[in-house]
N, C-alpha and C. Protein backbone atom coordinates (compact mmCIF):
# COMPACT_ATOMS: atom_id res chain seq x y z
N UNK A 1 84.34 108.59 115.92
CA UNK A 1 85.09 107.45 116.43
C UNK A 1 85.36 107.70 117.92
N UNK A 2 85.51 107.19 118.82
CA UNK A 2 85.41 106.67 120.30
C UNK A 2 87.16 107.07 120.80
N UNK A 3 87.40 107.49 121.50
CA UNK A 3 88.31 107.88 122.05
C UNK A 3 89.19 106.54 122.14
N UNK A 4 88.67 105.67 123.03
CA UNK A 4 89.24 104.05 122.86
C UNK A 4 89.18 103.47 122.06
N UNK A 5 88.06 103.57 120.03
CA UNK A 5 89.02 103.21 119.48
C UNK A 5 90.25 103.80 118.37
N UNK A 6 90.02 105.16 118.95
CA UNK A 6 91.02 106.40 118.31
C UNK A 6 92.59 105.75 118.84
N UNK A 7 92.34 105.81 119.77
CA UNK A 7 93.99 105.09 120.76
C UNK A 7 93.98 103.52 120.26
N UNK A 8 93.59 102.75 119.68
CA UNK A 8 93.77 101.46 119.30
C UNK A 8 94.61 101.46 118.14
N UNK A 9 93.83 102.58 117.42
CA UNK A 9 94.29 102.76 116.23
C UNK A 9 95.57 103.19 116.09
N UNK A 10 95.89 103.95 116.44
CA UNK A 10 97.24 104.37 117.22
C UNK A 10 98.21 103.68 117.67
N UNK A 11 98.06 102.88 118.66
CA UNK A 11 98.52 101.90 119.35
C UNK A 11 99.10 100.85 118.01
N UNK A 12 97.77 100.43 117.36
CA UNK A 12 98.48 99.57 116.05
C UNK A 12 99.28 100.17 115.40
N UNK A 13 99.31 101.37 114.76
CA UNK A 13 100.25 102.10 113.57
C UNK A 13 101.84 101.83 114.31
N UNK A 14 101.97 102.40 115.80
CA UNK A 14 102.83 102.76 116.66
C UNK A 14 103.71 101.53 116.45
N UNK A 15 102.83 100.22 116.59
CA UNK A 15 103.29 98.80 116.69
C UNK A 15 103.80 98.34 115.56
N UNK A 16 102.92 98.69 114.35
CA UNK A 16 103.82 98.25 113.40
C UNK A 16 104.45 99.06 113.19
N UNK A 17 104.75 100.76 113.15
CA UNK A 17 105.51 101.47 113.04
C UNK A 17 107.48 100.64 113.67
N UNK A 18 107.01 100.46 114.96
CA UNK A 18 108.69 100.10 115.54
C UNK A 18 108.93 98.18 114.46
N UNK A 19 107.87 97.79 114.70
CA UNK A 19 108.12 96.65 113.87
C UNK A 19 108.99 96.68 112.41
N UNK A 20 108.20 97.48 111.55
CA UNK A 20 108.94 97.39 109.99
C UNK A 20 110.27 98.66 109.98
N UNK A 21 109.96 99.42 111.13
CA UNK A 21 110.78 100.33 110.94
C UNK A 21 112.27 100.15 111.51
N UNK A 22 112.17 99.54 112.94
CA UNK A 22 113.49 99.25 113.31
C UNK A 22 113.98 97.72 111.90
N UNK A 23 113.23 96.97 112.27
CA UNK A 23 113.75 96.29 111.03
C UNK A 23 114.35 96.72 110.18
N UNK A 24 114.00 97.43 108.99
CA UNK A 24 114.26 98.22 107.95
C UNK A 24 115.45 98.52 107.86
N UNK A 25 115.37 99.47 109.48
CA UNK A 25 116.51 100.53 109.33
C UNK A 25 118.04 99.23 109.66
N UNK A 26 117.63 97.92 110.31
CA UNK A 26 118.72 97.25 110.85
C UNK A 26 119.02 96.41 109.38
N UNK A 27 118.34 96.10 108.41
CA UNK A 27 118.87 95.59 107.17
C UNK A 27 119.35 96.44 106.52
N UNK A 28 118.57 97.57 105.85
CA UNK A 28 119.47 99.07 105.28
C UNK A 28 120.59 99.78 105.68
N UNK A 29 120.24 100.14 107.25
CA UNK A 29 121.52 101.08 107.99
C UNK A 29 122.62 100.22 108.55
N UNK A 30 121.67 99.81 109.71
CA UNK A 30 123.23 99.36 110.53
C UNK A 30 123.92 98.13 109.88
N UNK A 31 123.14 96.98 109.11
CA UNK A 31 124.13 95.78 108.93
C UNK A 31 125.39 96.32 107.67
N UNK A 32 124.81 97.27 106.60
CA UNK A 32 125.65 97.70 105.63
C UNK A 32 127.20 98.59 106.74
N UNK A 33 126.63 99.25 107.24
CA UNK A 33 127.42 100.18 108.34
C UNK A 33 128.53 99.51 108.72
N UNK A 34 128.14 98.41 109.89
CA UNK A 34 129.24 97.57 110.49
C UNK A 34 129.99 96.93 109.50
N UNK A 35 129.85 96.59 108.29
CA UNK A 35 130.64 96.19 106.96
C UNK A 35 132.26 96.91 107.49
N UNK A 36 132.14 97.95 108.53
CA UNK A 36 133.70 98.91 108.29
C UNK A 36 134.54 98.45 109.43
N UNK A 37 133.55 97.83 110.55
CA UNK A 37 134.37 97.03 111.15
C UNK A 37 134.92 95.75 110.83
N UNK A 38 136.34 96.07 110.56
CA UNK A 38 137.41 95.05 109.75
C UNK A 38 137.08 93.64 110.52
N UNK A 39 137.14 92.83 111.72
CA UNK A 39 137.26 92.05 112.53
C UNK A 39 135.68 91.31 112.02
N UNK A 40 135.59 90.07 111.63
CA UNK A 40 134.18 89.63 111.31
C UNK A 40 133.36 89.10 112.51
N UNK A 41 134.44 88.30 113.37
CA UNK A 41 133.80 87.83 114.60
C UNK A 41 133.16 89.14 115.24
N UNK A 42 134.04 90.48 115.12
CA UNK A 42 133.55 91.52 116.85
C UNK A 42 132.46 92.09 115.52
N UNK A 43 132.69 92.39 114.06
CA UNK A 43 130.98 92.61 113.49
C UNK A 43 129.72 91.68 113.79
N UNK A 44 129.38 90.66 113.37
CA UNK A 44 128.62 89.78 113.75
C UNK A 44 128.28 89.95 115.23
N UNK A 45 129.33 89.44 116.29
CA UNK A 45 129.15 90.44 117.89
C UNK A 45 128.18 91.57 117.91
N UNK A 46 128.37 92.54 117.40
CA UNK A 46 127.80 93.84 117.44
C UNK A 46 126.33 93.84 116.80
N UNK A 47 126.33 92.83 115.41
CA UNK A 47 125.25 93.47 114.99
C UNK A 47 123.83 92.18 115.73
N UNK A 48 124.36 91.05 116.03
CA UNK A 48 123.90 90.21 117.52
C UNK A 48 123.24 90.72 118.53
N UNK A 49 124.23 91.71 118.96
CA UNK A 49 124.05 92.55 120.18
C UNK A 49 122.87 93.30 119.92
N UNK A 50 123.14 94.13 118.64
CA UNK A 50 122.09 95.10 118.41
C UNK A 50 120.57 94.20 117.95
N UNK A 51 120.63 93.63 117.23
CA UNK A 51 119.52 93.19 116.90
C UNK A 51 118.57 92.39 118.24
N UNK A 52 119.50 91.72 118.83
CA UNK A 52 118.89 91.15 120.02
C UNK A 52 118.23 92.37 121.29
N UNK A 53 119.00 93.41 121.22
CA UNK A 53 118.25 94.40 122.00
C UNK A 53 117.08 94.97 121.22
N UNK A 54 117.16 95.03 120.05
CA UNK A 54 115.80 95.72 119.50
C UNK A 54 114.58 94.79 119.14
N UNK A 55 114.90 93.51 119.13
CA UNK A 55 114.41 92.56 119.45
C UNK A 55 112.83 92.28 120.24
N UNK A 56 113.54 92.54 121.45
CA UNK A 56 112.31 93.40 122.25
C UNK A 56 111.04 93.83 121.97
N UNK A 57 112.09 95.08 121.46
CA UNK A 57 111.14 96.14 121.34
C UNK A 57 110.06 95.60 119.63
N UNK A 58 110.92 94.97 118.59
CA UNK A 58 110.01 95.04 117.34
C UNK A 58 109.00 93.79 118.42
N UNK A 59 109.28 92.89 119.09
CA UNK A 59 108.14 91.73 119.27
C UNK A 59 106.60 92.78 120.52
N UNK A 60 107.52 93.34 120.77
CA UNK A 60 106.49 94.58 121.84
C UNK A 60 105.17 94.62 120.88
N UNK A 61 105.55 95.60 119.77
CA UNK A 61 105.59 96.53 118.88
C UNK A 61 104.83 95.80 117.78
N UNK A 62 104.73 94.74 117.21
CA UNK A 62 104.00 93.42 116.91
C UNK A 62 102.96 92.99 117.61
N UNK A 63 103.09 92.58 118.68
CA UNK A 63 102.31 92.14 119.61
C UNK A 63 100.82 93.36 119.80
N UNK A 64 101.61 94.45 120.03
CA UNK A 64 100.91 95.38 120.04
C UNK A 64 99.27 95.22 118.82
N UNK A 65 100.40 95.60 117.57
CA UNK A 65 99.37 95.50 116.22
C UNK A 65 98.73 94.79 116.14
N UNK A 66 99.09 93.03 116.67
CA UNK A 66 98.30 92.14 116.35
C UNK A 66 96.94 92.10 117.75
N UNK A 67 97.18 92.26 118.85
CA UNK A 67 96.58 92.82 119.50
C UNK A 67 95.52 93.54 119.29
N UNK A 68 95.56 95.00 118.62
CA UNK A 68 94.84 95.75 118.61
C UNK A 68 94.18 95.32 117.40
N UNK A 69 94.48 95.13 116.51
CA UNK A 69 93.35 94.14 115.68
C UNK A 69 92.75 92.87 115.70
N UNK A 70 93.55 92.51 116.26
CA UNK A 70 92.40 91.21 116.69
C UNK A 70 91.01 92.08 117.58
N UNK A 71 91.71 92.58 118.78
CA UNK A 71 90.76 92.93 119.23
C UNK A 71 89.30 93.98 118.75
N UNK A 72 89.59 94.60 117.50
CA UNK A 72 89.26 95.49 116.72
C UNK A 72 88.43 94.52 115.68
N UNK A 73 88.88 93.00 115.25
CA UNK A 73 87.96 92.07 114.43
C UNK A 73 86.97 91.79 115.58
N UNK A 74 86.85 91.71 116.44
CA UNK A 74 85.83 91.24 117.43
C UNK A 74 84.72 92.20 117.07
N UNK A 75 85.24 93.03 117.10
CA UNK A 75 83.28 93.63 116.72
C UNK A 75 83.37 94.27 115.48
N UNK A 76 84.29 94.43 114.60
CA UNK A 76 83.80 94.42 113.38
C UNK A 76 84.46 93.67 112.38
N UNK A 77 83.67 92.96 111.22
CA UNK A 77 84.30 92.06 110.33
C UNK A 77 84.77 92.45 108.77
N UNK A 78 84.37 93.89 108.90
CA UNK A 78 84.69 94.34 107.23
C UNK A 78 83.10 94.51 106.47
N UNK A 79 82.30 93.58 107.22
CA UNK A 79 80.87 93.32 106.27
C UNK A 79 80.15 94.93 106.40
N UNK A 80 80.57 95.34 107.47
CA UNK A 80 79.74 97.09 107.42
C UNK A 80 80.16 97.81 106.49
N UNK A 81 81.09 97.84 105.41
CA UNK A 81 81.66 98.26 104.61
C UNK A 81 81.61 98.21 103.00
N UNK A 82 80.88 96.61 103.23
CA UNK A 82 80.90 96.01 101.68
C UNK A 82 81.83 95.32 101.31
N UNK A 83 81.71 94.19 100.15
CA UNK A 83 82.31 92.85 99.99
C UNK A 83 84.18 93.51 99.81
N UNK A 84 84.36 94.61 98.88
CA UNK A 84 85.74 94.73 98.42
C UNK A 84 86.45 95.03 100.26
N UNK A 85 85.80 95.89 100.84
CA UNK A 85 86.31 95.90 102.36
C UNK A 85 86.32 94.57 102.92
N UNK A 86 85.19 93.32 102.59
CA UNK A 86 85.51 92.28 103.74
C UNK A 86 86.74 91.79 103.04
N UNK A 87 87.16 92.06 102.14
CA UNK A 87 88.31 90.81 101.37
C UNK A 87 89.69 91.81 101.87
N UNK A 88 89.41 92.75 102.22
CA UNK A 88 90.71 93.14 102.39
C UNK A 88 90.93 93.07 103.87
N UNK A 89 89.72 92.90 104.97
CA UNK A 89 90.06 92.39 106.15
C UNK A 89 90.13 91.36 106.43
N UNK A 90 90.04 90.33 105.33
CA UNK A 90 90.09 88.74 105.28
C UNK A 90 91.74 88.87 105.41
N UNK A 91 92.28 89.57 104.12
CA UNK A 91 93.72 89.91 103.57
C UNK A 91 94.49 89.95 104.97
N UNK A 92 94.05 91.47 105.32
CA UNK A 92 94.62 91.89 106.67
C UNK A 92 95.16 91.03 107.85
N UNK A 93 94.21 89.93 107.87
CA UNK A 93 94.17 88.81 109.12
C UNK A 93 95.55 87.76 108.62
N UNK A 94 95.25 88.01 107.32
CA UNK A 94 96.63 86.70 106.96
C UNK A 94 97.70 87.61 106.96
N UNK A 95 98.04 88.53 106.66
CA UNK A 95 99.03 89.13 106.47
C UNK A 95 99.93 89.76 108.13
N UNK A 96 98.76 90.04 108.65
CA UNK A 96 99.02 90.34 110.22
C UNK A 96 99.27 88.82 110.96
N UNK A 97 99.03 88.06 110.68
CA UNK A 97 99.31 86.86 111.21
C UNK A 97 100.75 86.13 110.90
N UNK A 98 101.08 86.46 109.54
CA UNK A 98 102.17 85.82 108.81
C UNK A 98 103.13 86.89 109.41
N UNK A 99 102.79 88.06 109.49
CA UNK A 99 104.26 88.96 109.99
C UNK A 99 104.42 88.65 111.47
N UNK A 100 103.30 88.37 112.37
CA UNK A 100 103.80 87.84 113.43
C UNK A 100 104.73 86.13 113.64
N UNK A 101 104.07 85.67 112.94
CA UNK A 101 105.02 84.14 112.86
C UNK A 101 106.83 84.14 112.13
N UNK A 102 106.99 85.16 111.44
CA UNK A 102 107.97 85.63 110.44
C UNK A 102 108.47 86.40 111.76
N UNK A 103 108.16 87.50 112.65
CA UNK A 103 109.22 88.06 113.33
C UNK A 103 109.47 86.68 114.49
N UNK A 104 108.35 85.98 114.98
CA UNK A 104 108.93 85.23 116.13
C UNK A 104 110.09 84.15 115.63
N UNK A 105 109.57 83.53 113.92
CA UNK A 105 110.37 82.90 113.52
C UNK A 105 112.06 82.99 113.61
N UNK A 106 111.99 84.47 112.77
CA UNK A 106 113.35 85.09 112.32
C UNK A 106 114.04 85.60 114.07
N UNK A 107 113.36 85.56 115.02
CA UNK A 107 113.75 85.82 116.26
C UNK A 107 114.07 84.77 116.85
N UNK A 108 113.72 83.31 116.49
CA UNK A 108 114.03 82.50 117.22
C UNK A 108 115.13 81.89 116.83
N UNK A 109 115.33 81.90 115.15
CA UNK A 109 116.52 81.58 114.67
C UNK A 109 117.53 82.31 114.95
N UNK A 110 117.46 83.70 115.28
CA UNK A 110 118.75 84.08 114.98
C UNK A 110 119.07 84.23 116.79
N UNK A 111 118.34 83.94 117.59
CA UNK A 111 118.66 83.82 119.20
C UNK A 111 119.64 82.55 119.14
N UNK A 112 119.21 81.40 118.44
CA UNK A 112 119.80 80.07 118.52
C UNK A 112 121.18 80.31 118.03
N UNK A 113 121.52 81.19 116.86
CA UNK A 113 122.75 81.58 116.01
C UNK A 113 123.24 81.93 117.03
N UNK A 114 123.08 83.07 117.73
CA UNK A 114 123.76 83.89 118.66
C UNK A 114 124.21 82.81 119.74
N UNK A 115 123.41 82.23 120.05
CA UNK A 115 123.99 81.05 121.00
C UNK A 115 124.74 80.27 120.82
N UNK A 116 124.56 79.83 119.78
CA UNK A 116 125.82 78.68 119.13
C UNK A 116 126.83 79.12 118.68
N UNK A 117 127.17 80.58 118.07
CA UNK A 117 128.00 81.31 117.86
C UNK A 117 129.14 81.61 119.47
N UNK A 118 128.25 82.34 120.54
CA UNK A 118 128.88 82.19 121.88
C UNK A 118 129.29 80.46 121.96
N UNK A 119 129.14 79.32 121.88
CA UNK A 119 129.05 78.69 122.23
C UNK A 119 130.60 77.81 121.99
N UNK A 120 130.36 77.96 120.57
CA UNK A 120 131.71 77.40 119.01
C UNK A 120 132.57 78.25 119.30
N UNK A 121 132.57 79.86 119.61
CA UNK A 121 133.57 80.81 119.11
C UNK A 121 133.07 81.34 117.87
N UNK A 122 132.06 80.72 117.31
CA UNK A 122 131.40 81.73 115.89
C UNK A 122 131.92 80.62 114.75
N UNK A 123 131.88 81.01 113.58
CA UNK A 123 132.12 80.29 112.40
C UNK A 123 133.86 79.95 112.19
N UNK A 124 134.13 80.69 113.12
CA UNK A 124 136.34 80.63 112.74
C UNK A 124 136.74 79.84 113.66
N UNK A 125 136.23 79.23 114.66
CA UNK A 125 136.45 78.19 115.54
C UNK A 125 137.16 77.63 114.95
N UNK A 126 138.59 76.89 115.35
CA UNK A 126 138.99 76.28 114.76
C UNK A 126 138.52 74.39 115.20
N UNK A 127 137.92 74.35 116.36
CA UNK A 127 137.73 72.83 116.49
C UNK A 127 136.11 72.68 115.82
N UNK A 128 135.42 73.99 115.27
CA UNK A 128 134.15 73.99 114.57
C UNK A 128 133.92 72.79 113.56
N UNK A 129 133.18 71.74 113.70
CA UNK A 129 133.03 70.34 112.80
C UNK A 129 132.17 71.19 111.70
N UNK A 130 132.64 70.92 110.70
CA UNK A 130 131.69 70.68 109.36
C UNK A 130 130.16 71.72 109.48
N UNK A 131 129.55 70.06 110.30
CA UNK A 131 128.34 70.37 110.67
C UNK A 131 127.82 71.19 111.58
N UNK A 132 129.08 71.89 112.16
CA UNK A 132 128.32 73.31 113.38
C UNK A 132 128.04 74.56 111.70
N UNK A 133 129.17 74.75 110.93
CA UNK A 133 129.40 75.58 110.05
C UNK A 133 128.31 75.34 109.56
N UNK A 134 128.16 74.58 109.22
CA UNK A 134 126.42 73.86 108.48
C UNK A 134 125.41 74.79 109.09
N UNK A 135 125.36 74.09 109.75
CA UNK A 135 123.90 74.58 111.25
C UNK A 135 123.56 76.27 111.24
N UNK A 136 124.94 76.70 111.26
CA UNK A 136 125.21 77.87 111.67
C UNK A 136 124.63 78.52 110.60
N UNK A 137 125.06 78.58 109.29
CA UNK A 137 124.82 79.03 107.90
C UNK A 137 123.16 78.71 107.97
N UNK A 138 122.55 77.95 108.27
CA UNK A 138 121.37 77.37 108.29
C UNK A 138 120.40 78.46 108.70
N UNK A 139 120.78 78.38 110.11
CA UNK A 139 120.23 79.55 110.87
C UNK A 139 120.12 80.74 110.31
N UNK A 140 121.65 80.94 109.93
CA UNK A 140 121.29 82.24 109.58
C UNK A 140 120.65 82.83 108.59
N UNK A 141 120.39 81.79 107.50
CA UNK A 141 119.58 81.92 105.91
C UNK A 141 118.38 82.24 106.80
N UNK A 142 118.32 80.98 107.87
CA UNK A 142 116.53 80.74 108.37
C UNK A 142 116.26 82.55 108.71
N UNK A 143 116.96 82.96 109.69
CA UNK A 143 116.58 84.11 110.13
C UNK A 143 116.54 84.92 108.91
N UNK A 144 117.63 85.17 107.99
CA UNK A 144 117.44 86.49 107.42
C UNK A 144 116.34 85.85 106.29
N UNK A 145 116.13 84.87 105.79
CA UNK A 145 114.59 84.74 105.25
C UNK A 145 113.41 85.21 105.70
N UNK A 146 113.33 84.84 107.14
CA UNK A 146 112.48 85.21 107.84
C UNK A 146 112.13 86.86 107.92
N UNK A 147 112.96 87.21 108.45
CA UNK A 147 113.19 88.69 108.64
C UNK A 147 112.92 89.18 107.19
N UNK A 148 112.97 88.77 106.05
CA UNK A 148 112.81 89.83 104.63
C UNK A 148 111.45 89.43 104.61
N UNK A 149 110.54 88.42 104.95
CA UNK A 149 109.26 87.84 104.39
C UNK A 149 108.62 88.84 105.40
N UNK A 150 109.37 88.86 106.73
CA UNK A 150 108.24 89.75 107.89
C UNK A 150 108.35 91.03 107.83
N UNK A 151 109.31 91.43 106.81
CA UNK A 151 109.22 92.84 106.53
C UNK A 151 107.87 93.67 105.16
N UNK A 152 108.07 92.39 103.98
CA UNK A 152 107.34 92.14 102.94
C UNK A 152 106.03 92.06 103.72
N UNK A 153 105.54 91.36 104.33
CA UNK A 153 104.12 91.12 105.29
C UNK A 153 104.16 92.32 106.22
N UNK A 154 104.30 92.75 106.70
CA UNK A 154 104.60 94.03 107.47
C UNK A 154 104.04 95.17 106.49
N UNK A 155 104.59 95.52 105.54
CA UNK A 155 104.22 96.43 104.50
C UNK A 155 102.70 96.03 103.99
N UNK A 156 102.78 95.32 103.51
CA UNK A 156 101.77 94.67 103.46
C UNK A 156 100.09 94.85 104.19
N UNK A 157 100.64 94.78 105.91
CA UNK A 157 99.51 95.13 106.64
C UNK A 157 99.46 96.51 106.59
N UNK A 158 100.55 97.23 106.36
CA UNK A 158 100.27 99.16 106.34
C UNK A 158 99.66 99.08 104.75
N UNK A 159 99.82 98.54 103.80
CA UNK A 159 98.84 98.85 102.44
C UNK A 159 97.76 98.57 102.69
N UNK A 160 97.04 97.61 103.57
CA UNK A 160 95.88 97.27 103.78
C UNK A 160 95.24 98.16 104.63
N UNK A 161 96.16 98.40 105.44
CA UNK A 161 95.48 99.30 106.63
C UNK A 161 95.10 100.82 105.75
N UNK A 162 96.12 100.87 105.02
CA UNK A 162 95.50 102.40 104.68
C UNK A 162 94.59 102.38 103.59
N UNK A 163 94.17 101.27 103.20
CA UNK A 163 93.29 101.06 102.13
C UNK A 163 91.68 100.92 102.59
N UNK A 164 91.97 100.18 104.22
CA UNK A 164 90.74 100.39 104.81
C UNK A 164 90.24 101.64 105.31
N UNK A 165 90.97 102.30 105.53
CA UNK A 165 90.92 103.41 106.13
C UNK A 165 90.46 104.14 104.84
N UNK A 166 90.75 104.21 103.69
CA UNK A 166 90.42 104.79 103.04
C UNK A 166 88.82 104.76 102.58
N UNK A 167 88.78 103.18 102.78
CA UNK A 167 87.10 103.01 101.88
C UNK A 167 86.24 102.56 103.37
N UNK A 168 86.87 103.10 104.75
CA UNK A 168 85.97 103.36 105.44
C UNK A 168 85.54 104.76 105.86
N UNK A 169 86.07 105.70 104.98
CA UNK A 169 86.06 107.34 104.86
C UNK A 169 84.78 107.17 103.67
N UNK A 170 84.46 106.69 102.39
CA UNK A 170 83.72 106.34 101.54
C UNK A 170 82.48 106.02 101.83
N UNK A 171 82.64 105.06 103.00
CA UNK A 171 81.49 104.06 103.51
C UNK A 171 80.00 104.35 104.55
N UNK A 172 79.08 104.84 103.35
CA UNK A 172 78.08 105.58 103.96
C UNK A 172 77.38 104.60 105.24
N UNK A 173 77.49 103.18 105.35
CA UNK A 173 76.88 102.28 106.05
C UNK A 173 78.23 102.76 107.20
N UNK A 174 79.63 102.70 107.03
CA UNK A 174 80.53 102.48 108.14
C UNK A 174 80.19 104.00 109.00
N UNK A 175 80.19 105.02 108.29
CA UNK A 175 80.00 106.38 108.65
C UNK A 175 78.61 106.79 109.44
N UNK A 176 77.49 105.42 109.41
CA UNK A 176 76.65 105.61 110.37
C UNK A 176 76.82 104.69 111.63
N UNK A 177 77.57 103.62 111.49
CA UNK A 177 77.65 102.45 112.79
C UNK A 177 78.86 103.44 113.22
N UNK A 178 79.67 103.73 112.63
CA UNK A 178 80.94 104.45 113.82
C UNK A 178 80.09 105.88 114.31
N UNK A 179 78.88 106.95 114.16
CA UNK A 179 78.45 107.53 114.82
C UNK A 179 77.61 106.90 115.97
N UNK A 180 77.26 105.60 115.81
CA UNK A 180 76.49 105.02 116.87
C UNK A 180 77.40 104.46 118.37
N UNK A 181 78.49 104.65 118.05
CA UNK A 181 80.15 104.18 118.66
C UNK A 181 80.20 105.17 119.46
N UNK A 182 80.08 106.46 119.11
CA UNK A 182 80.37 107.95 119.97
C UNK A 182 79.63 107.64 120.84
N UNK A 183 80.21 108.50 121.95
CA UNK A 183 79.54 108.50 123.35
C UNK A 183 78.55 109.36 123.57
């Protein structure tokens, strides 16, 4: 394998690595965590804060993965491998696609929350109509839906990925086109 696409490969794991992982750790660790800060408005605040800074980094980190495979389907389609490999890079493409629409999704909803939250005073507002409380609740289902489906799809592309990886270790046809790759 090629030095450039040894580092691709890399580059993707890395990407989805901060992707499912900061996620993960912000549904598992920190949102259970802040539960101890008594005050609901300065929790919500905090875990806002936090998520919006890591934010960033999971869309980086995404971008990255989807990146490096797309660019990685350009010259190969799975067919050097055999039919059970093309179906799982068929797989791969939807699944890498759906976790990117699922983090921008769940990122865009919960930017809008955060805004309208600064905006109202948050859900305890007392001049808050009905329908901000509405909206608000809305959002926030939207995002944390989002965010569990792009975590589910996320996993998803690491089962695939290591499945290719596996039956391209197998693959007496892949094991001669990737020596033709070396420099």
């Amino acid at each position: 394998m090629t030095a450039l696409s040894t580092a691709a490969w890399v580059a993707h794991d890395l990407g989805l690595a901060t992707g499912i992982g900061g996620a993960l750790f912000g549904r598992v660790g920190m949102q259970p965590a802040v539960r101890a800060i008594g005050d609901k408005s300065e929790r919500e605040e905090v875990v806002s804060q936090a998520w919006n800074n890591f934010s960033k980094y999971q869309m980086a980190g995404l971008g990255l993965m989807g990146v490096t495979w797309l660019v990685g389907r350009t010259f190969l389609s799975g067919r050097e491998m055999g039919r059970y490999p093309r179906a799982m890079v068929l797989a791969k493409d939807a699944l890498v696609l759906g976790t990117l629409v699922t983090a921008i999704g769940s990122a865009v909803a919960g930017r809008q929350l955060a805004t309208r939250e600064k905006e109202s005073g948050g859900l305890f507002d007392p001049l808050a109509t009905p329908e901000d409380v509405t909206k608000e609740e809305r959002l926030r289902k939207t995002s944390s839906s989002l965010g569990i489906a792009n975590l589910l799809l996320g996993a998803g592309v690491l089962a695939v990925t290591t499945i290719l990886a596996q039956q391209a270790g197998k693959s007496t046809r892949w094991s001669l086109l990737s020596r033709s790759l070396l420099p």
